[in-house]
C-alpha atoms as a PDB file:
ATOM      1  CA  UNK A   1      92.948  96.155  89.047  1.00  0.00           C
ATOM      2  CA  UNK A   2      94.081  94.328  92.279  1.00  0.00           C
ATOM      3  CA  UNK A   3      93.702  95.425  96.097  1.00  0.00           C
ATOM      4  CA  UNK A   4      97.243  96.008  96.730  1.00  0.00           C
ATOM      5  CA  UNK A   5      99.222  99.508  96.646  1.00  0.00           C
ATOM      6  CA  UNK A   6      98.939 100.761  93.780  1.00  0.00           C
ATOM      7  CA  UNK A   7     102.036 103.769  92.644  1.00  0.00           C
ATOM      8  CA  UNK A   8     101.192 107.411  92.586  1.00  0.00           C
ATOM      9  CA  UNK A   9     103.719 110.678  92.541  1.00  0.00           C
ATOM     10  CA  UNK A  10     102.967 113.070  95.321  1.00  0.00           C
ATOM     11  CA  UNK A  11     103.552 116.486  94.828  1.00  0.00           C
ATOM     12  CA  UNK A  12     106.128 118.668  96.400  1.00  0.00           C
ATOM     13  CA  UNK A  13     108.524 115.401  97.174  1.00  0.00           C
ATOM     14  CA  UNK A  14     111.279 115.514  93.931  1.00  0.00           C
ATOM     15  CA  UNK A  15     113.084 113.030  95.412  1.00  0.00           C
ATOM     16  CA  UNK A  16     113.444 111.175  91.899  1.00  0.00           C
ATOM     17  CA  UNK A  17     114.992 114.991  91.290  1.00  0.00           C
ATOM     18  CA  UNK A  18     118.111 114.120  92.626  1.00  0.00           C
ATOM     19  CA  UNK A  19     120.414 113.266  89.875  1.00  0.00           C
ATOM     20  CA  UNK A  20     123.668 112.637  91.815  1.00  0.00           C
ATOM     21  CA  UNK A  21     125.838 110.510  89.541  1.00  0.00           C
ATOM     22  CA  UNK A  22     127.526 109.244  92.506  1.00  0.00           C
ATOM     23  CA  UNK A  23     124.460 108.256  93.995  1.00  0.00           C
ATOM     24  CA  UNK A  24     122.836 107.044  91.133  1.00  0.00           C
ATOM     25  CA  UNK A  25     125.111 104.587  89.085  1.00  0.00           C
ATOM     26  CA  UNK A  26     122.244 101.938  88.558  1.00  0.00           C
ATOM     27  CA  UNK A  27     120.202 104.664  86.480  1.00  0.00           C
ATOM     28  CA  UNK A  28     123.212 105.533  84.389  1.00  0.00           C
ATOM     29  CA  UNK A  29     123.705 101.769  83.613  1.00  0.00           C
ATOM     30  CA  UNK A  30     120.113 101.221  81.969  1.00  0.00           C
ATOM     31  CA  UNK A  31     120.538 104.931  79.812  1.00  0.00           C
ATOM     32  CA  UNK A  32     121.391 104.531  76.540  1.00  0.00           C
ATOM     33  CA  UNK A  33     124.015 106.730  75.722  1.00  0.00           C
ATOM     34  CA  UNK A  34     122.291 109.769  74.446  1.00  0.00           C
ATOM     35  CA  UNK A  35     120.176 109.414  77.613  1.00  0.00           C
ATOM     36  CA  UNK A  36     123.153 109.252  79.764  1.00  0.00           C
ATOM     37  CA  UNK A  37     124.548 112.517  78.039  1.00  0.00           C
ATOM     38  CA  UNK A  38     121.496 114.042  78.619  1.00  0.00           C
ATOM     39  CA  UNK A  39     121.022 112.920  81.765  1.00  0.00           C
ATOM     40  CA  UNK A  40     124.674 114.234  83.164  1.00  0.00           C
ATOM     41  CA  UNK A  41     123.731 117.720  81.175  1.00  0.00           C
ATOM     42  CA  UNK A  42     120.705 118.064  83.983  1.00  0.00           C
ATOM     43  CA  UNK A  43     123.013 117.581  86.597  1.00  0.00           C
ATOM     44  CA  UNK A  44     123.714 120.600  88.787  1.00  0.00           C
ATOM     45  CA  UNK A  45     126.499 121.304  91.225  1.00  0.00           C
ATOM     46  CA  UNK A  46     124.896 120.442  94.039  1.00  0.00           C
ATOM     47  CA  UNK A  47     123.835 117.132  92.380  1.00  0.00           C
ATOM     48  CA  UNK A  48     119.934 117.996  91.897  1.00  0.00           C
ATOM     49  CA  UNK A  49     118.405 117.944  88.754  1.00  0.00           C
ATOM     50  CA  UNK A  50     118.905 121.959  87.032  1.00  0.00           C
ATOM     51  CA  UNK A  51     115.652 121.989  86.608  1.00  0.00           C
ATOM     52  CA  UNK A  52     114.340 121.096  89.615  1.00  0.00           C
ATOM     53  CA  UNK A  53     113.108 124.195  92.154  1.00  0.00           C
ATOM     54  CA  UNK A  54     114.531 122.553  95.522  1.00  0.00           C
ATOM     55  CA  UNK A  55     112.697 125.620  97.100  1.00  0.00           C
ATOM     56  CA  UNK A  56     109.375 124.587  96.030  1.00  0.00           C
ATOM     57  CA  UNK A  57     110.097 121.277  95.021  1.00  0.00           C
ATOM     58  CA  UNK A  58     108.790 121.693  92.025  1.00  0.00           C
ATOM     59  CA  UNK A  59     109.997 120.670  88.825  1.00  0.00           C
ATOM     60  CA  UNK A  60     110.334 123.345  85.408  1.00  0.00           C
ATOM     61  CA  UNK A  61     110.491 121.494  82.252  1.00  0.00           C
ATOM     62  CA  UNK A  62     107.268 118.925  83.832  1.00  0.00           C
ATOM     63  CA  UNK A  63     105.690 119.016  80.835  1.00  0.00           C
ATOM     64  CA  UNK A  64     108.442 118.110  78.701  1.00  0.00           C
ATOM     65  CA  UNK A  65     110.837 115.991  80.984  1.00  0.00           C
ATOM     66  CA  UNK A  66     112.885 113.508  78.911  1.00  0.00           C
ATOM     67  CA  UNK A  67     111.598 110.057  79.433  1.00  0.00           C
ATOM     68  CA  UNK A  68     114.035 108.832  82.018  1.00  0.00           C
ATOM     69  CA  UNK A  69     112.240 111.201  84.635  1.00  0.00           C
ATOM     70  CA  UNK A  70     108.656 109.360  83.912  1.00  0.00           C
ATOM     71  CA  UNK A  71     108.497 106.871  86.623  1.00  0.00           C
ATOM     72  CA  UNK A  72     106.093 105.310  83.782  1.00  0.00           C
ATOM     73  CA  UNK A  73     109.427 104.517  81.909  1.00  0.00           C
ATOM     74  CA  UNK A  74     111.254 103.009  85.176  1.00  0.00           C
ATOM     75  CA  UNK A  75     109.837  99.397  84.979  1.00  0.00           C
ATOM     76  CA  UNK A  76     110.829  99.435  80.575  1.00  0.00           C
ATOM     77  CA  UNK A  77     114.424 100.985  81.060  1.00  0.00           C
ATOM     78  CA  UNK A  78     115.458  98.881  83.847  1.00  0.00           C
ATOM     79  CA  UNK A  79     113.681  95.686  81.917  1.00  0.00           C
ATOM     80  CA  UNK A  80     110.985  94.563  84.681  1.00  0.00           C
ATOM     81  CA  UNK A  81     108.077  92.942  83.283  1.00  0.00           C
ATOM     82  CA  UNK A  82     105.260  94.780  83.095  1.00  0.00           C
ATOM     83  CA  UNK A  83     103.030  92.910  85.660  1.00  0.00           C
ATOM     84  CA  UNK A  84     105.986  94.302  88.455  1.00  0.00           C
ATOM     85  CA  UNK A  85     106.178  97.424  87.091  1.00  0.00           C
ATOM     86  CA  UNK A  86     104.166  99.157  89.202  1.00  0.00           C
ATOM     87  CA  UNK A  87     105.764  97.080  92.478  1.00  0.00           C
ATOM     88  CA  UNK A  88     109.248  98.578  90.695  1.00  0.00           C
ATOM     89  CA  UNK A  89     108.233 101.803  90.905  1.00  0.00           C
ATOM     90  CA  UNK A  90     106.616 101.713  94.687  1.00  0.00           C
ATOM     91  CA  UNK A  91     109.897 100.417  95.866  1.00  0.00           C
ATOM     92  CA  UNK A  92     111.864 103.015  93.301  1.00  0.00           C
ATOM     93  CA  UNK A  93     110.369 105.717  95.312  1.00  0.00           C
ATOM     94  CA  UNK A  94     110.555 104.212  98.721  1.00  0.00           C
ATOM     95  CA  UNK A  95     114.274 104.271  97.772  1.00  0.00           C
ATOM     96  CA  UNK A  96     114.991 107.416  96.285  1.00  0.00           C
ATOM     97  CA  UNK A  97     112.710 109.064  99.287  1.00  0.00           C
ATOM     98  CA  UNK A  98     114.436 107.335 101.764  1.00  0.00           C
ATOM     99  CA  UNK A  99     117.704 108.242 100.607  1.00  0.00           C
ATOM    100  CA  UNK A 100     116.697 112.080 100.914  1.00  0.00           C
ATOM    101  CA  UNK A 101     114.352 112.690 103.751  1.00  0.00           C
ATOM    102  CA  UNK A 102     114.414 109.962 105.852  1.00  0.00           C
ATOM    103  CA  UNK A 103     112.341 107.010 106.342  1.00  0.00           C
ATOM    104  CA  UNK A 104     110.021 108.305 108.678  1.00  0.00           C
ATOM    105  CA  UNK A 105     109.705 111.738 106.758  1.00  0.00           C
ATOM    106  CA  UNK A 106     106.336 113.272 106.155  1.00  0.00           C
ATOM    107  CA  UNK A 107     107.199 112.673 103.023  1.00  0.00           C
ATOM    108  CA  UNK A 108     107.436 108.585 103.281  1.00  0.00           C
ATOM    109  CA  UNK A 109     103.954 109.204 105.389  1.00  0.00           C
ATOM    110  CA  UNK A 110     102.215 110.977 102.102  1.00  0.00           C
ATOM    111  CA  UNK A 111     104.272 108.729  99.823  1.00  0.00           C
ATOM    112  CA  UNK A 112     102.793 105.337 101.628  1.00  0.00           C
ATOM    113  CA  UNK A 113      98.904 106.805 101.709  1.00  0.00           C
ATOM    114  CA  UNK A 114      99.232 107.912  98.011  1.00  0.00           C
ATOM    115  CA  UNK A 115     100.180 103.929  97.698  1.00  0.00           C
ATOM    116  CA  UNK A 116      97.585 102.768  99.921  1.00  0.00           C
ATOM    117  CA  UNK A 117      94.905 104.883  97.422  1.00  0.00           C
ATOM    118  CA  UNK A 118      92.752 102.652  95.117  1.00  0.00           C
ATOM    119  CA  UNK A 119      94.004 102.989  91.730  1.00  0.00           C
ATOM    120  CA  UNK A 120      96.423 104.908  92.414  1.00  0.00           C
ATOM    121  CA  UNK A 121      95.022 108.263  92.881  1.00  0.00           C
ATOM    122  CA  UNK A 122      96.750 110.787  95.039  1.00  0.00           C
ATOM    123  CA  UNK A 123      95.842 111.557  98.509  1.00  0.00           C
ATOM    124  CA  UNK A 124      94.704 114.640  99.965  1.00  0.00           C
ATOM    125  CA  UNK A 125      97.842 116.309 101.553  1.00  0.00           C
ATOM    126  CA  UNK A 126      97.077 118.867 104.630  1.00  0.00           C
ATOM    127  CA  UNK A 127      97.221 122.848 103.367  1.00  0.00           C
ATOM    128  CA  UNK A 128     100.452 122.857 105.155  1.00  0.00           C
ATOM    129  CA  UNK A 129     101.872 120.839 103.068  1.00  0.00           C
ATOM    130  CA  UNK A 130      99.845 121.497  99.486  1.00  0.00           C
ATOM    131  CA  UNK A 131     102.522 122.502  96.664  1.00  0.00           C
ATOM    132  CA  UNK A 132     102.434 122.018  93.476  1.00  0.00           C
ATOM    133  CA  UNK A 133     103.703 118.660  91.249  1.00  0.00           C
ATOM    134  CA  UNK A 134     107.257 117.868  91.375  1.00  0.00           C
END
């Protein structure tokens, strides 16, 4: 495994949770079209996924998410070879977190040390900010 960043999820960030069709046309594209059904199904009024707990950022159906919500998945459905996968899904999040709480978020601060982690592994967040996986 190499020295650079290397992508891990934080928990209580969901950012990926936001489903906004308007927002997220390029993720609709790669779907097939049972995906894309499903996908628009999880879609709430406010744009967030339904299952998603925006309270605790937490996510309900974890476990069992369809595919399309495994970051794993990202670098396949939008055809990036596997070697950039992981670079795909760094900048993925950087996006999507971005796009919801702000570049210089606590957040983005968590999300680059998780990166910065050797293999990947998550990094210790402060009690304050401890909740459980998105």
């Amino acid at each position: 495994m190499g020295a650079g960043p290397h992508w891990s999820c934080i928990s209580g960030c969901g950012a990926c949770c936001r489903l906004d069709p308007e927002l997220r046309g390029e993720a609709l594209e790669v779907l097939s079209d049972e995906q894309r059904q499903l996908y628009l199904s999880m879609v709430g009024a406010d744009g967030w996924c339904r299952y998603f707990n925006t309270g605790s950022r937490t996510c309900r159906i974890y476990a069992e998410r369809p595919d399309f919500c495994r970051v794993g998945a990202l670098a396949r459905l939008f055809a990036v070879p596997d070697e950039c996968g992981e670079a795909f899904a760094i900048a993925c999040c950087r996006q999507q977190i971005r796009e919801e709480y702000g570049g210089r978020s606590i957040v983005m601060r968590r999300f680059e040390r998780a990166t910065r982690q050797p293999g990947g592994r998550r990094a210790a967040q402060p009690a304050s900010d401890r909740q459980s996986q998105p």
